[in-house]
Protein backbone atom coordinates (compact mmCIF):
# COMPACT_ATOMS: atom_id res chain seq x y z
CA UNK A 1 157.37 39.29 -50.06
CA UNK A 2 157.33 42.01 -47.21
CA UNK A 3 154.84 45.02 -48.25
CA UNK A 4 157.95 47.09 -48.15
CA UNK A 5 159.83 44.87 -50.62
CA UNK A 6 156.42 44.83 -52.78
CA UNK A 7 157.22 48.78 -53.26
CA UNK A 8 160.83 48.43 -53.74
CA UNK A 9 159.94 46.03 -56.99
CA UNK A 10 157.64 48.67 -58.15
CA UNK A 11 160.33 51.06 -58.06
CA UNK A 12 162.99 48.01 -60.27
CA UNK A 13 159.86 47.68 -62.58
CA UNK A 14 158.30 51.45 -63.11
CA UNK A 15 160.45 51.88 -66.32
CA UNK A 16 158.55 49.31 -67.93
CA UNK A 17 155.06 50.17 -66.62
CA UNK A 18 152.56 51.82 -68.49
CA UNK A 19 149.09 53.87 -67.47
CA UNK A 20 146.73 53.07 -70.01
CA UNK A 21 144.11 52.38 -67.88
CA UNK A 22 142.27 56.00 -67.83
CA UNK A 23 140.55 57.16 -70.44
CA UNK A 24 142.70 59.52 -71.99
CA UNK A 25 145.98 58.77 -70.66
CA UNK A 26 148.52 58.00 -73.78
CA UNK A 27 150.21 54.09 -73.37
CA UNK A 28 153.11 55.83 -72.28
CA UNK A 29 155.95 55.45 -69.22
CA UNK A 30 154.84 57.81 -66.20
CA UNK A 31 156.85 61.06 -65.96
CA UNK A 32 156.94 61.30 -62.44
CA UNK A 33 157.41 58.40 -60.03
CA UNK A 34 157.55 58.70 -56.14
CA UNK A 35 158.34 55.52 -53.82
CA UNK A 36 156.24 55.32 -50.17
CA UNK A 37 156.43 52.78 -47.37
CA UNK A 38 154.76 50.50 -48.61
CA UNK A 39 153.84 51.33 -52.10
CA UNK A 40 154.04 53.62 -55.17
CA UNK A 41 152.95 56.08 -56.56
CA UNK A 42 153.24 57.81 -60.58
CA UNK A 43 151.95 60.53 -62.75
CA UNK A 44 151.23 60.07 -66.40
CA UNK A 45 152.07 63.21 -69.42
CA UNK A 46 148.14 63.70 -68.90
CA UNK A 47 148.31 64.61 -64.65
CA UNK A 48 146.32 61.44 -64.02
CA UNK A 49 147.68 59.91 -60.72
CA UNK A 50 147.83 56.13 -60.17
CA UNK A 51 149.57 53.90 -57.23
CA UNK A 52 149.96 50.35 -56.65
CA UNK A 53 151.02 48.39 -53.51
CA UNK A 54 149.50 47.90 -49.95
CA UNK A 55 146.58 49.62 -49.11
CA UNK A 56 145.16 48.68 -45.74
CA UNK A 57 144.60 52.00 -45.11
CA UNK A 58 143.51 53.68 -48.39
CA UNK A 59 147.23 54.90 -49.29
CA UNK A 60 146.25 54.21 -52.79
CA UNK A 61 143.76 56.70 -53.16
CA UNK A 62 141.08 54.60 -55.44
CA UNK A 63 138.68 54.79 -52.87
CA UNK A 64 139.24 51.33 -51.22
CA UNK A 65 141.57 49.30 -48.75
CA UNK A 66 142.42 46.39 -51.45
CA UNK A 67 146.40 46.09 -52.37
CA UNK A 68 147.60 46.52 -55.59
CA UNK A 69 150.18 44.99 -57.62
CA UNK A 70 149.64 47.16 -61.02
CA UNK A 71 148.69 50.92 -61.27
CA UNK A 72 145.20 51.88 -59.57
CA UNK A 73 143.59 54.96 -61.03
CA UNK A 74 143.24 57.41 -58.22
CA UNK A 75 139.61 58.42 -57.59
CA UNK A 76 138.36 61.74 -57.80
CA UNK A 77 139.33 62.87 -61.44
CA UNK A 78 141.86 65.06 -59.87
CA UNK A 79 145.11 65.85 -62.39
CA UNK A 80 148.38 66.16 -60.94
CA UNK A 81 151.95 68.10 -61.66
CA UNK A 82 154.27 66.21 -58.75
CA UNK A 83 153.91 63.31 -56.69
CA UNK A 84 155.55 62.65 -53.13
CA UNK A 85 154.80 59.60 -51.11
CA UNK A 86 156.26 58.87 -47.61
CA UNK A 87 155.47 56.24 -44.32
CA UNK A 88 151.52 55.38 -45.39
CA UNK A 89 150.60 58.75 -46.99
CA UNK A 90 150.79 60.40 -50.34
């Protein structure tokens, strides 16, 4: 599977995934999804940003360059209202 096509299933799958990784994030569906090249990236009700796909570059935002097939927490306790993801940035 292409890293490209790794994002596209992310994008098929995201109405099944949950974020109840954090803390206080509710086990709940994201309520804002945005698709990148090559990964993903969603919001949960609580503003709490996670992505998941390649991350050679640190397009995930969790602080490291290792690719993700589920939800990574983004680093920096940030919360977030939208999410927009485009050709290796976010």
């Amino acid at each position: 599977m292409t890293p490209f096509s790794a994002a596209l299933a992310g994008i098929i799958l995201v109405g099944g995934c949950t974020a109840s990784e954090g803390p206080n994030d509710p086990a709940g569906p994201f309520t804002a999804v945005s698709a990148g090249y090559p990964f993903t990236c969603g919001i949960t009700p609580l503003g709490n940003g996670y992505c998941w796909g390649y991350d050679r570059d640190g397009e995930l935002g969790d602080g490291d360059t290792t690719s993700s097939v589920t939800p990574s927490a983004m680093a920096g306790g940030l919360t977030f209202e939208e999410v927009s993801t485009g050709y290796f940035f976010a």
